[in-house]
Each structure stands twice: as structure tokens, then as C-alpha cells.
Protein backbone atom coordinates (compact mmCIF):
# COMPACT_ATOMS: atom_id res chain seq x y z
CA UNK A 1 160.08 275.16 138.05
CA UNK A 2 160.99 278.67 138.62
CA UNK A 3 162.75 277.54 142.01
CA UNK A 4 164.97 274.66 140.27
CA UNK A 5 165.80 276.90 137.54
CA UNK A 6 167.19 279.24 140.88
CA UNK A 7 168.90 276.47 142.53
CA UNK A 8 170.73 275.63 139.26
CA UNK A 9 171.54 279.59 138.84
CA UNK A 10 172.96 279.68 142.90
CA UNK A 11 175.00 276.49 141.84
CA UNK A 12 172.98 273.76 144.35
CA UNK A 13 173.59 270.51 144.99
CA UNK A 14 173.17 268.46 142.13
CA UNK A 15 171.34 265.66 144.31
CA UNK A 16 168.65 268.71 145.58
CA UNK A 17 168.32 269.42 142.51
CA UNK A 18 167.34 266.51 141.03
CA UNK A 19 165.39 265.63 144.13
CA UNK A 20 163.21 268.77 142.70
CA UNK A 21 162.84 267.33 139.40
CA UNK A 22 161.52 264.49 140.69
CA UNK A 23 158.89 266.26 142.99
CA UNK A 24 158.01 268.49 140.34
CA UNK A 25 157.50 265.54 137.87
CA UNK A 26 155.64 263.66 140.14
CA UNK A 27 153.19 266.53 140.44
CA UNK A 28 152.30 266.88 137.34
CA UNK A 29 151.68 263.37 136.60
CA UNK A 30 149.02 263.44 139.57
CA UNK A 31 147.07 266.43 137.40
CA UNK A 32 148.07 264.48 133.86
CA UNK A 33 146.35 261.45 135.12
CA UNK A 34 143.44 263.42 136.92
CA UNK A 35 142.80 265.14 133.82
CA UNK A 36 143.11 262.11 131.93
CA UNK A 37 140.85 259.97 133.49
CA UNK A 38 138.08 263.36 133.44
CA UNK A 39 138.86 263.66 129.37
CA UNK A 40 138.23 260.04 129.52
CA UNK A 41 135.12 259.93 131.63
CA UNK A 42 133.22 262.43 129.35
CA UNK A 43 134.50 260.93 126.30
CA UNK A 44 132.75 258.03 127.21
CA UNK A 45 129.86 259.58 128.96
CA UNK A 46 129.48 260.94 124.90
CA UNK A 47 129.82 257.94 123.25
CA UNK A 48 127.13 256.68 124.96
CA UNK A 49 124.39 259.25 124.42
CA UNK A 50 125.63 259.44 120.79
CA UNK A 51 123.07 258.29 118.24
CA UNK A 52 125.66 259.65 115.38
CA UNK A 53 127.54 256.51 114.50
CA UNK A 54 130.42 259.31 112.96
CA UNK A 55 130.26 260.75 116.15
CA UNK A 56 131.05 257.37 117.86
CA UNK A 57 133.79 256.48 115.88
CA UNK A 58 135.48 259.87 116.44
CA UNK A 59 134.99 260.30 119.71
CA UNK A 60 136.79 256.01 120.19
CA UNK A 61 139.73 257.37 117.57
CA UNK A 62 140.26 259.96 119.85
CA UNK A 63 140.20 257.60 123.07
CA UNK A 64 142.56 255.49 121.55
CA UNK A 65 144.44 258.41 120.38
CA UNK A 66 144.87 259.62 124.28
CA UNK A 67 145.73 256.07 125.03
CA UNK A 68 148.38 255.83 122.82
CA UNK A 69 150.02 259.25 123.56
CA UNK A 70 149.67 258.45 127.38
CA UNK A 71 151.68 255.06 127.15
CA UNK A 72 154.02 256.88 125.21
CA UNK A 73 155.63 258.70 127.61
């Protein structure tokens, strides 16, 4: 980010610089989804050990929660 926010200061390209964004964004939807599908993983991993029916439904609102924010985007 640092390094786009220097191309725009040295007046780049406009094209390079959006070619940036586009790396950059791509990057961090790699770790989003990586960390994601972890958050995900354990959530469920939990849901299934739980004998706490509370804890259940929490931890499926907050699945669906994560769902809902990630499609938002």
C-alpha cells in the first residue's frame, strides 16, 4: 500500500497504478478467504463437540453472520 500511495505521490501512470490496486486487492482476498475458511473450520469443529444447545445456536448465528458479511462485499 505504502508503494501505491508513492507512485500516486511521484505522479505514475494511472494504468500502473491501478494495476497495483488490483494486485494488492487480490492479495488480500487470498488471506480473507484463507482465514475465512480457518474461522469457519473451527467454528464448526465447535459446534460439533458442543453439548450446550446456547452454545450451538451462537456459534451457527455467528456462521451465518460471516456468511453474510463475506457475500457482502
Amino acid at each position: 500500500v505504502r508503494g501505491i500511495q508513492k507512485m500516486i505521490a511521484d505522479e505514475r501512470n494511472c494504468a500502473d497504478i491501478l494495476i497495483q490496486f488490483a494486485s494488492v486487492a487480490k492479495a488480500l482476498r487470498k488471506v480473507e478467504e484463507s482465514l475465512f475458511r480457518s474461522h469457519i473450520r473451527q467454528c464448526l469443529i465447535s459446534v460439533c463437540e458442543s453439548q450446550d444447545k446456547r452454545d450451538l445456536h451462537g456459534r451457527l448465528e455467528d456462521i451465518a453472520q460471516i456468511l453474510k458479511n463475506f457475500r457482502n462485499y
